[in-house]
Protein backbone atom coordinates (compact mmCIF):
# COMPACT_ATOMS: atom_id res chain seq x y z
CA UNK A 1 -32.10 -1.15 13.70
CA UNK A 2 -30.94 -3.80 11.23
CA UNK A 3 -29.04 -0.82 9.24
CA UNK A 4 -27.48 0.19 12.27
CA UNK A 5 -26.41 -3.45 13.18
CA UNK A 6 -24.71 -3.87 9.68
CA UNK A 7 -23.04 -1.00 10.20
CA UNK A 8 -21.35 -1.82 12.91
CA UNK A 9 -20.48 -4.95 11.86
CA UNK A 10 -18.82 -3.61 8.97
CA UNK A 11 -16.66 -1.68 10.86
CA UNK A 12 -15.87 -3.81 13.31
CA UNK A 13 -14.75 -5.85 10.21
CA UNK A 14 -12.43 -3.86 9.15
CA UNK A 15 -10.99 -3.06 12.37
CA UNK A 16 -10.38 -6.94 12.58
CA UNK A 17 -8.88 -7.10 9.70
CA UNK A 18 -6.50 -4.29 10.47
CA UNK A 19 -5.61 -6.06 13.74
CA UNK A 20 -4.90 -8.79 12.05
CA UNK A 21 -2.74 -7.92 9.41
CA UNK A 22 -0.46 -5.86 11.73
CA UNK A 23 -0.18 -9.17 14.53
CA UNK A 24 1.06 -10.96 11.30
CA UNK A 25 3.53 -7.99 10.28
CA UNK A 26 5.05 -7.83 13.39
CA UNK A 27 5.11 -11.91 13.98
CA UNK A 28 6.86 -11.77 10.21
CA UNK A 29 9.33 -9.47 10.69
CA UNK A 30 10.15 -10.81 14.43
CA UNK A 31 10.48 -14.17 12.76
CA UNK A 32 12.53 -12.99 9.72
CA UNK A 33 14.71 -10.21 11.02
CA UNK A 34 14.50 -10.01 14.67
CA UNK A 35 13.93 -7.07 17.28
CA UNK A 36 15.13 -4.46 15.36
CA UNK A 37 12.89 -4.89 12.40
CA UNK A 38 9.83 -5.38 14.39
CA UNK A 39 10.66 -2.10 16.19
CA UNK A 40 11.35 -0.61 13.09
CA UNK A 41 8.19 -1.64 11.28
CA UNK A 42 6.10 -0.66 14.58
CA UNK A 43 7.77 2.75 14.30
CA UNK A 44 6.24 3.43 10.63
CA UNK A 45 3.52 5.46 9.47
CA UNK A 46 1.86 2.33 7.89
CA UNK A 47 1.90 0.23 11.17
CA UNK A 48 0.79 3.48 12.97
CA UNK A 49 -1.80 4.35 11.10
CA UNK A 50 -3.39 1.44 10.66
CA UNK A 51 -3.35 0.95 14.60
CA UNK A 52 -4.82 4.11 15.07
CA UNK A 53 -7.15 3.19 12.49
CA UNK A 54 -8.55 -0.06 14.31
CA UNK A 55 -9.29 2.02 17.23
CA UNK A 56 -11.23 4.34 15.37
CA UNK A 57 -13.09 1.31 13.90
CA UNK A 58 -13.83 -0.19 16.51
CA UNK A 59 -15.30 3.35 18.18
CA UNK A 60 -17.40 3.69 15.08
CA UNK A 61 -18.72 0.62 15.73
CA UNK A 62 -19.85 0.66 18.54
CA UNK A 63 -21.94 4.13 17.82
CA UNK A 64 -23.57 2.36 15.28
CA UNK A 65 -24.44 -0.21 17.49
CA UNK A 66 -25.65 1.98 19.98
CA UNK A 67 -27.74 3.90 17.35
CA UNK A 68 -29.23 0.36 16.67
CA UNK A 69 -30.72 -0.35 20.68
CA UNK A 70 -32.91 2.44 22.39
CA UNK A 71 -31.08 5.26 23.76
CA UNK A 72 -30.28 4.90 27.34
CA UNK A 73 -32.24 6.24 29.81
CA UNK A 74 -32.75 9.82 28.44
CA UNK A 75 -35.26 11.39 26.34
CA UNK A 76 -36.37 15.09 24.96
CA UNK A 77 -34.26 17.48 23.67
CA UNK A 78 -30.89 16.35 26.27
CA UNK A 79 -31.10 13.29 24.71
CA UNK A 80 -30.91 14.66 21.17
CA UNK A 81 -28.30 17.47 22.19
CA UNK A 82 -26.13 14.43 23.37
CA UNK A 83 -26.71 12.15 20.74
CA UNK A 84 -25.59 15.24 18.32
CA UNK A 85 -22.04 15.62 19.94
CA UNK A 86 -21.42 12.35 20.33
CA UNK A 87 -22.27 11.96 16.63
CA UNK A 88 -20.34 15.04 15.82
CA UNK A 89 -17.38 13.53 17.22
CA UNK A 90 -17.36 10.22 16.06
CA UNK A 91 -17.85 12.25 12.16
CA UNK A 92 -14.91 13.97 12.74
CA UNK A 93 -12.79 10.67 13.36
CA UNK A 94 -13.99 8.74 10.65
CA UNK A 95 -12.99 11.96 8.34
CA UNK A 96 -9.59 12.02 9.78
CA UNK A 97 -8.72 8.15 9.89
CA UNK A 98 -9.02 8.01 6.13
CA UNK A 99 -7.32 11.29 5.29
CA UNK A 100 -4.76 9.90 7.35
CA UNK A 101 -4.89 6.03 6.35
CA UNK A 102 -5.73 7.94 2.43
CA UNK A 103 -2.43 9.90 2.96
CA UNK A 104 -0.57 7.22 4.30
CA UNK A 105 -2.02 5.23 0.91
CA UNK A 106 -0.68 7.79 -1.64
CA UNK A 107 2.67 8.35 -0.12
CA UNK A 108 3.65 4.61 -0.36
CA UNK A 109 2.41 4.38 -4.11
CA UNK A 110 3.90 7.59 -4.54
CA UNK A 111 7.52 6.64 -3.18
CA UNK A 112 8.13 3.31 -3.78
CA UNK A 113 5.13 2.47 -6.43
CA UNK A 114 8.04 2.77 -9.10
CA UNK A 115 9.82 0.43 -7.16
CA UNK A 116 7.26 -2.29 -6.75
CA UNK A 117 6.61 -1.77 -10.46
CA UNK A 118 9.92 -2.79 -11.19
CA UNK A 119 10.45 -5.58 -8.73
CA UNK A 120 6.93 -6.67 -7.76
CA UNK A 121 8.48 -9.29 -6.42
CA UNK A 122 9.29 -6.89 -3.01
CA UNK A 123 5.34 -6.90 -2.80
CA UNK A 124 3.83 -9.53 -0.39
CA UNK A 125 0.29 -9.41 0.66
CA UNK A 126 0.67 -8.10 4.67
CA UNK A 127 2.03 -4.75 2.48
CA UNK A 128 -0.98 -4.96 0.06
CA UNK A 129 -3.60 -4.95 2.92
CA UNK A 130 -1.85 -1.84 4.74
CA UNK A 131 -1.18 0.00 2.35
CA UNK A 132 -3.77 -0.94 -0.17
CA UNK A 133 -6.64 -2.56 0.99
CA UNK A 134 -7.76 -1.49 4.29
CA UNK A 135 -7.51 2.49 3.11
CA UNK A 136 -9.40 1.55 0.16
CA UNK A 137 -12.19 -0.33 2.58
CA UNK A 138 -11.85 2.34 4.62
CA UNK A 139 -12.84 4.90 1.98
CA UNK A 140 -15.62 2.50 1.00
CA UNK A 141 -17.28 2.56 4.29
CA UNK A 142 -17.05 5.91 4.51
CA UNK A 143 -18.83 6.65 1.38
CA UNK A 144 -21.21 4.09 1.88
CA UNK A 145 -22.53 4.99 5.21
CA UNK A 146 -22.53 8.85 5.49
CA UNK A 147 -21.77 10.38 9.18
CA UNK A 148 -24.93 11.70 10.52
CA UNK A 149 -22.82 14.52 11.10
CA UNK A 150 -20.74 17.44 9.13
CA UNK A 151 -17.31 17.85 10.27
CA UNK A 152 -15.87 21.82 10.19
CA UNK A 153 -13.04 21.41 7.28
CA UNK A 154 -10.97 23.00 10.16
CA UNK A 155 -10.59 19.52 11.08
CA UNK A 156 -8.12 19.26 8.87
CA UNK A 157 -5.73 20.39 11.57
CA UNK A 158 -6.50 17.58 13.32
CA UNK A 159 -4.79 15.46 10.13
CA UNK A 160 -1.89 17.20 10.90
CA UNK A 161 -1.38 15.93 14.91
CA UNK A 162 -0.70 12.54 14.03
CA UNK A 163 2.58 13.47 11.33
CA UNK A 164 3.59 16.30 13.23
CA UNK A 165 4.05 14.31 15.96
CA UNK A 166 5.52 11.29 14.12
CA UNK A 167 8.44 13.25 12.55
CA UNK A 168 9.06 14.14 16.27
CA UNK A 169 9.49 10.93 16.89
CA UNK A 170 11.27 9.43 14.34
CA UNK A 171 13.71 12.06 14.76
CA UNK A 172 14.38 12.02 18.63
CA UNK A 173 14.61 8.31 17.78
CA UNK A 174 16.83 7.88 14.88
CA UNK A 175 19.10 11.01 16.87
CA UNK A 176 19.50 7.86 19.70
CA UNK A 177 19.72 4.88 17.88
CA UNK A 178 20.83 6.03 14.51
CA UNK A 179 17.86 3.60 13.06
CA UNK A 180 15.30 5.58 10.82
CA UNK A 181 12.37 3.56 9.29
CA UNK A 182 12.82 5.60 6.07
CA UNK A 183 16.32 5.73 4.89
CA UNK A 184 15.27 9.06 2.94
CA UNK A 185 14.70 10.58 6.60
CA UNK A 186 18.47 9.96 7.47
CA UNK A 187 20.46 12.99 7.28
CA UNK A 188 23.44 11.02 7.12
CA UNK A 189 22.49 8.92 4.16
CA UNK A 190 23.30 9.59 0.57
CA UNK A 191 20.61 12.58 0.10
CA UNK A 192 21.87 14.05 3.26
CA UNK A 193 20.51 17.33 5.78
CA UNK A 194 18.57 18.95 2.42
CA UNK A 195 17.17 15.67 1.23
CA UNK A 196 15.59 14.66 4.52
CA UNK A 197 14.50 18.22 4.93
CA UNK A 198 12.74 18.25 1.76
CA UNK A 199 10.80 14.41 1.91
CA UNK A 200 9.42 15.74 5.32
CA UNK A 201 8.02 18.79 4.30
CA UNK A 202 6.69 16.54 0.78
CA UNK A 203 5.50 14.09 3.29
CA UNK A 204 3.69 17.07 5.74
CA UNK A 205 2.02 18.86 2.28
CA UNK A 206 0.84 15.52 1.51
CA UNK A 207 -1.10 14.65 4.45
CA UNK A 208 -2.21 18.27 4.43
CA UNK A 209 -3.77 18.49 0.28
CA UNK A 210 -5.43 14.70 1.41
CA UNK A 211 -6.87 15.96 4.16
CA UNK A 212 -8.57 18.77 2.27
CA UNK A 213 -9.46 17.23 -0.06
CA UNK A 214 -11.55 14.76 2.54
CA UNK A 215 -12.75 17.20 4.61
CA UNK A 216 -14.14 19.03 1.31
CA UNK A 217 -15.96 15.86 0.21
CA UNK A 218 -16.84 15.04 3.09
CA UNK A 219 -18.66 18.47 4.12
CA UNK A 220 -20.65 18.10 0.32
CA UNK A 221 -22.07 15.18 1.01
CA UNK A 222 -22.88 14.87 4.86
CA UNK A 223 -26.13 15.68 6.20
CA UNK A 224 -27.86 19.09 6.61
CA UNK A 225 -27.43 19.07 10.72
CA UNK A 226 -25.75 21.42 12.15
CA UNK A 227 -21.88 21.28 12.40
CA UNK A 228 -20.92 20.36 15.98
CA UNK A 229 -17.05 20.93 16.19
């Protein structure tokens, strides 16, 4: 029970700390630049993600505390057929909010690492802890405290909603306001149609390798139950 307590209070943790750091994004860049910049900031991947990712957090957490109290009011096999879904489920999450918050992770080192390098001075610590630290706790508690559960490397697909749906938006968006998040998205900037076209499909590929590559690990080192999915 004590496990399971710590557990959850781990997550919950890091779902706090997630919370957090966006509230003080948005408050920064309300302060600093106004209305636009907050929308534009709660229009990223980064803010999105990590929103998505205190949710999931916070779900986690709670299944571990559940795990750590008697199991309500059902017993036999029912109980363990129920307990295995819901387990199943909550697997399959925690593998696709760190290939996604993972993803996110590499994509920002990957594009604008160089830049930070040169001017690390652009670097302050709300982008550290989104970018950074939270996916790196994230992948910590994931490796730390195994799902109960295997999650089908088809889940990968699953990955693939959240971007899919992102360049959607950011496109119907910027095709409104003219206001892209990423200037390398704009097909009127300097890199034009060809150069948007090819960052998005870079970007898609991306989330796509990371989230085989977590799925993969993931399904090598869970337990022996069978896959629910």
């Amino acid at each position: 029970m004590a496990s399971n307590r710590v557990v959850a209070f781990s997550r919950w943790a890091i779902a706090a700390t997630g919370a957090v750091t966006v509230a003080v994004a948005t408050y920064t860049a309300q302060a600093s630049s106004g209305r636009a910049a907050t929308e534009d900031f709660l229009s990223s991947v980064t803010a999105q993600t990590n929103i998505l990712s205190v949710v999931a957090f916070a779900i986690a957490g709670a299944h571990a505390w559940r795990r750590g109290g008697r199991a309500p009011g059902r017993a036999g096999e029912r109980a363990q057929d129920v307990h295995a879904r819901r387990a199943a489920r909550v697997a399959l999450m925690r593998t696709v909010n760190v290939a996604t918050l993972v993803g996110m992770s590499v994509l920002f080192l990957g594009i604008y690492g160089p830049v930070v390098i040169a001017d690390p001075a652009q670097l302050n610590p709300t982008s550290v802890l989104l970018h950074v630290v939270i996916p790196a706790l994230a992948v910590i508690e994931w490796v730390v405290f195994p799902s109960e559960s295997r999650a089908a490397v088809r889940g990968v697909l699953l990955v693939m909603v959240y971007p899919v749906l992102w360049f959607v938006f950011t496109n119907v968006r910027g095709a409104f306001t003219g206001r892209y998040v990423y200037e390398f998205l704009d097909p009127s900037g300097s890199s034009g149609v060809q150069g948007a076209v090819a960052m998005t499909v870079l970007i898609l590929a991306s989330f796509f390798l990371v989230g085989v590559l977590v799925f993969v690990t993931q399904r090598s080192r869970g337990s022996r139950s069978p896959t629910i999915y």
